[in-house]
Protein backbone atom coordinates (compact mmCIF):
# COMPACT_ATOMS: atom_id res chain seq x y z
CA UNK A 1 68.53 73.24 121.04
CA UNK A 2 65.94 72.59 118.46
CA UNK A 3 68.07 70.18 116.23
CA UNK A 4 69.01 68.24 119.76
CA UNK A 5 65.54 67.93 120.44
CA UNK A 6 64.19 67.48 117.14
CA UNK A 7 64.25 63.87 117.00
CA UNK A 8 63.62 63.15 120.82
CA UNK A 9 60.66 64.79 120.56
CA UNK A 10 59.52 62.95 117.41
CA UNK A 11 60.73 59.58 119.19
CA UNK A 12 58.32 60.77 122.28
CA UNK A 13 55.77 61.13 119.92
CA UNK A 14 55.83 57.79 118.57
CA UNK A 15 55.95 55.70 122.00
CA UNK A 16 52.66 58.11 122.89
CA UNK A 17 50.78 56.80 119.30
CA UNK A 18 52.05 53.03 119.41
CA UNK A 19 52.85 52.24 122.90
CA UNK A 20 56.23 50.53 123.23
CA UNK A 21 54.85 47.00 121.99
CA UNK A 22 53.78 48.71 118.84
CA UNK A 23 57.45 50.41 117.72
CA UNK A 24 58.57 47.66 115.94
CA UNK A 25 55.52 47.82 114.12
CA UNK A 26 56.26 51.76 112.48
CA UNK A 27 57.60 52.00 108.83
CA UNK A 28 58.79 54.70 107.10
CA UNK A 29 56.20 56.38 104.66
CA UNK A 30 57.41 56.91 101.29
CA UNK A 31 58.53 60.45 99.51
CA UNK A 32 55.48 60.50 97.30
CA UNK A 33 53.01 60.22 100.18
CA UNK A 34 54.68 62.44 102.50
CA UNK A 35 55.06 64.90 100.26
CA UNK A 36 51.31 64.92 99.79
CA UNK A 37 50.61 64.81 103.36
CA UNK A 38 52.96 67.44 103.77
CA UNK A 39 50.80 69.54 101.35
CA UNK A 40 47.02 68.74 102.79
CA UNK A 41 48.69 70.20 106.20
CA UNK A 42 50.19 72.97 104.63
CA UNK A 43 46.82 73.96 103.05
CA UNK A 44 45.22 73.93 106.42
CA UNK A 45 48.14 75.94 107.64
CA UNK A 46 48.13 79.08 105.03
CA UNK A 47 44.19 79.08 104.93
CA UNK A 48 43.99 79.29 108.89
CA UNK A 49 46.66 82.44 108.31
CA UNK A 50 44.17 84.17 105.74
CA UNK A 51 41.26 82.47 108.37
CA UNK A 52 39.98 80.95 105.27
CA UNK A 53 37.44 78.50 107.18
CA UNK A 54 36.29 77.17 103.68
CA UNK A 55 39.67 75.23 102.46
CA UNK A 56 41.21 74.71 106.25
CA UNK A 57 37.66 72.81 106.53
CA UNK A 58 37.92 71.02 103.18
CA UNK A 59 41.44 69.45 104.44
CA UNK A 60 39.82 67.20 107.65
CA UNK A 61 38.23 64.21 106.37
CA UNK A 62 34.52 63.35 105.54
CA UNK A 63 33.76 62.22 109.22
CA UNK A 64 35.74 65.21 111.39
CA UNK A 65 33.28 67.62 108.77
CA UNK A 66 30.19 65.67 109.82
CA UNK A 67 31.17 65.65 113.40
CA UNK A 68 32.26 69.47 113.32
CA UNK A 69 29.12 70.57 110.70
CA UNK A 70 30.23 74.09 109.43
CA UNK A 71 33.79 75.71 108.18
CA UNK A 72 32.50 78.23 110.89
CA UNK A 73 32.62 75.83 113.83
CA UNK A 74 35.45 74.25 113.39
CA UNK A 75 37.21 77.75 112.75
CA UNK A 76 36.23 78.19 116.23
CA UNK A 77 37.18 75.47 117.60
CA UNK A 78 40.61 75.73 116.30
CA UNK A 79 41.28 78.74 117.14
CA UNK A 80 40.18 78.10 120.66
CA UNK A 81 42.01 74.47 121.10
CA UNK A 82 44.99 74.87 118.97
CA UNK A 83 46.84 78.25 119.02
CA UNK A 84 49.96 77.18 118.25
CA UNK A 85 48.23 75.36 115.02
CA UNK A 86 45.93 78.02 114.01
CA UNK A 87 49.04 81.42 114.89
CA UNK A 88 51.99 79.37 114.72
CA UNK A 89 55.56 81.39 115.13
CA UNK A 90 57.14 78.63 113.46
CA UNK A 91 56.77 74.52 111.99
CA UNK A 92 58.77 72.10 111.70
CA UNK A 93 57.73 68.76 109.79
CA UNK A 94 59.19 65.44 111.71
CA UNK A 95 59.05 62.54 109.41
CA UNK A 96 55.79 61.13 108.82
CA UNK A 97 55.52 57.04 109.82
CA UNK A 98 52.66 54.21 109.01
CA UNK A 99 51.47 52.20 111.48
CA UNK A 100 48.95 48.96 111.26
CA UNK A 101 46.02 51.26 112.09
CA UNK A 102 47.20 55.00 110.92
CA UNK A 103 49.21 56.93 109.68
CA UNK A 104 50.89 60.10 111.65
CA UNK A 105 52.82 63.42 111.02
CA UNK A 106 54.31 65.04 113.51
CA UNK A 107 55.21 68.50 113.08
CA UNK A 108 56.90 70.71 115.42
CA UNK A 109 55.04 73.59 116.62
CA UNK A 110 56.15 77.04 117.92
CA UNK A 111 52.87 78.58 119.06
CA UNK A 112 51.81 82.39 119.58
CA UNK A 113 53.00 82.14 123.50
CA UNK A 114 56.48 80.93 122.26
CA UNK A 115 55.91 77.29 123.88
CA UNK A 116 56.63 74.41 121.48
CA UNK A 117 54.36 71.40 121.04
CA UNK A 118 54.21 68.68 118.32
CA UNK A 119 51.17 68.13 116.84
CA UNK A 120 50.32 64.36 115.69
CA UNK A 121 48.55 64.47 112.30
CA UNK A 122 46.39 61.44 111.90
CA UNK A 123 46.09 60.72 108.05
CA UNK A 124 43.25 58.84 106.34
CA UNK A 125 43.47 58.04 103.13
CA UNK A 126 40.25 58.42 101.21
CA UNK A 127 38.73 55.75 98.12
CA UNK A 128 39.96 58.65 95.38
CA UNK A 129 43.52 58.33 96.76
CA UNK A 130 43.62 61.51 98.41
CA UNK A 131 45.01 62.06 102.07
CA UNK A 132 42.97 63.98 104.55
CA UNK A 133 43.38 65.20 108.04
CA UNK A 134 41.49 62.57 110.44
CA UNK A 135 42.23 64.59 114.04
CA UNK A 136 45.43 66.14 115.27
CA UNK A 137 46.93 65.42 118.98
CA UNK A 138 48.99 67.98 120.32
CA UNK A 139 52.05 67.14 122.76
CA UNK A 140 53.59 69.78 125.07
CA UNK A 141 57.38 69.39 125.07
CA UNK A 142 58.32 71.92 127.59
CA UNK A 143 60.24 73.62 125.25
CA UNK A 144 60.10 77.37 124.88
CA UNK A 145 61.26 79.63 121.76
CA UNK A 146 63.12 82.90 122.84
């Protein structure tokens, strides 16, 4: 089931971000920068296993750290809002796509209750070059792991 519903889901994902007038307007992002993306979101991911507040903090961008205000915070707040983010089973990386405005990464999420989601990383790219994590939406796909 999961390779069947693998790309719906990432399809459903897009039409939620751009709305169906914007499709047209989604490219493809390139090896180099999804392979970094991939890495600022897999940061988040082991230091939320070791609950390493500190670096899962340092991975959202300058304005979701002034909004939050302490590694401590947002520690809570993830653990309270986004189980299967914070304790996933399992993830699954979608590929990433640019449009005018943002760029997103969905990943496929199994979380600790065994329901899947796919959460939409929204990617800013800072001045030094450097991708950070600018909020993360996540989408209930009815889907449950056995």
């Amino acid at each position: 089931m999961k390779a069947a519903a693998t790309p719906c889901l990432a399809l459903l994902a897009l039409f939620v971000l751009a709305g169906f007038a914007g499709i047209a307007a989604a490219r493809p992002v390139d090896p180099e920068n999804q392979s970094e993306i991939r890495r600022v979101i897999e940061t988040q991911l082991d230091a939320f296993r070791r609950d390493d507040g500190e670096t899962a903090f340092a991975q959202a961008s300058p304005e979701v750290r002034a909004r939050i205000g302490t590694a401590g915070k947002f520690m809570a707040m993830v653990r309270r809002a986004y189980a299967p983010v914070y304790r996933p089973r399992e993830y699954d990386f979608q590929p990433a796509f640019a449009l005018p405005d943002r760029t997103a990464q969905p990943v496929r999420f199994i979380g600790p209750d065994g329901n899947a989601v796919i959460g939409i990383y929204y990617m800013e790219r800072q001045a030094d070059g450097s991708w950070r994590i600018g909020g993360v939406d996540l989408l209930p796909v009815g889907e449950r792991a056995i």
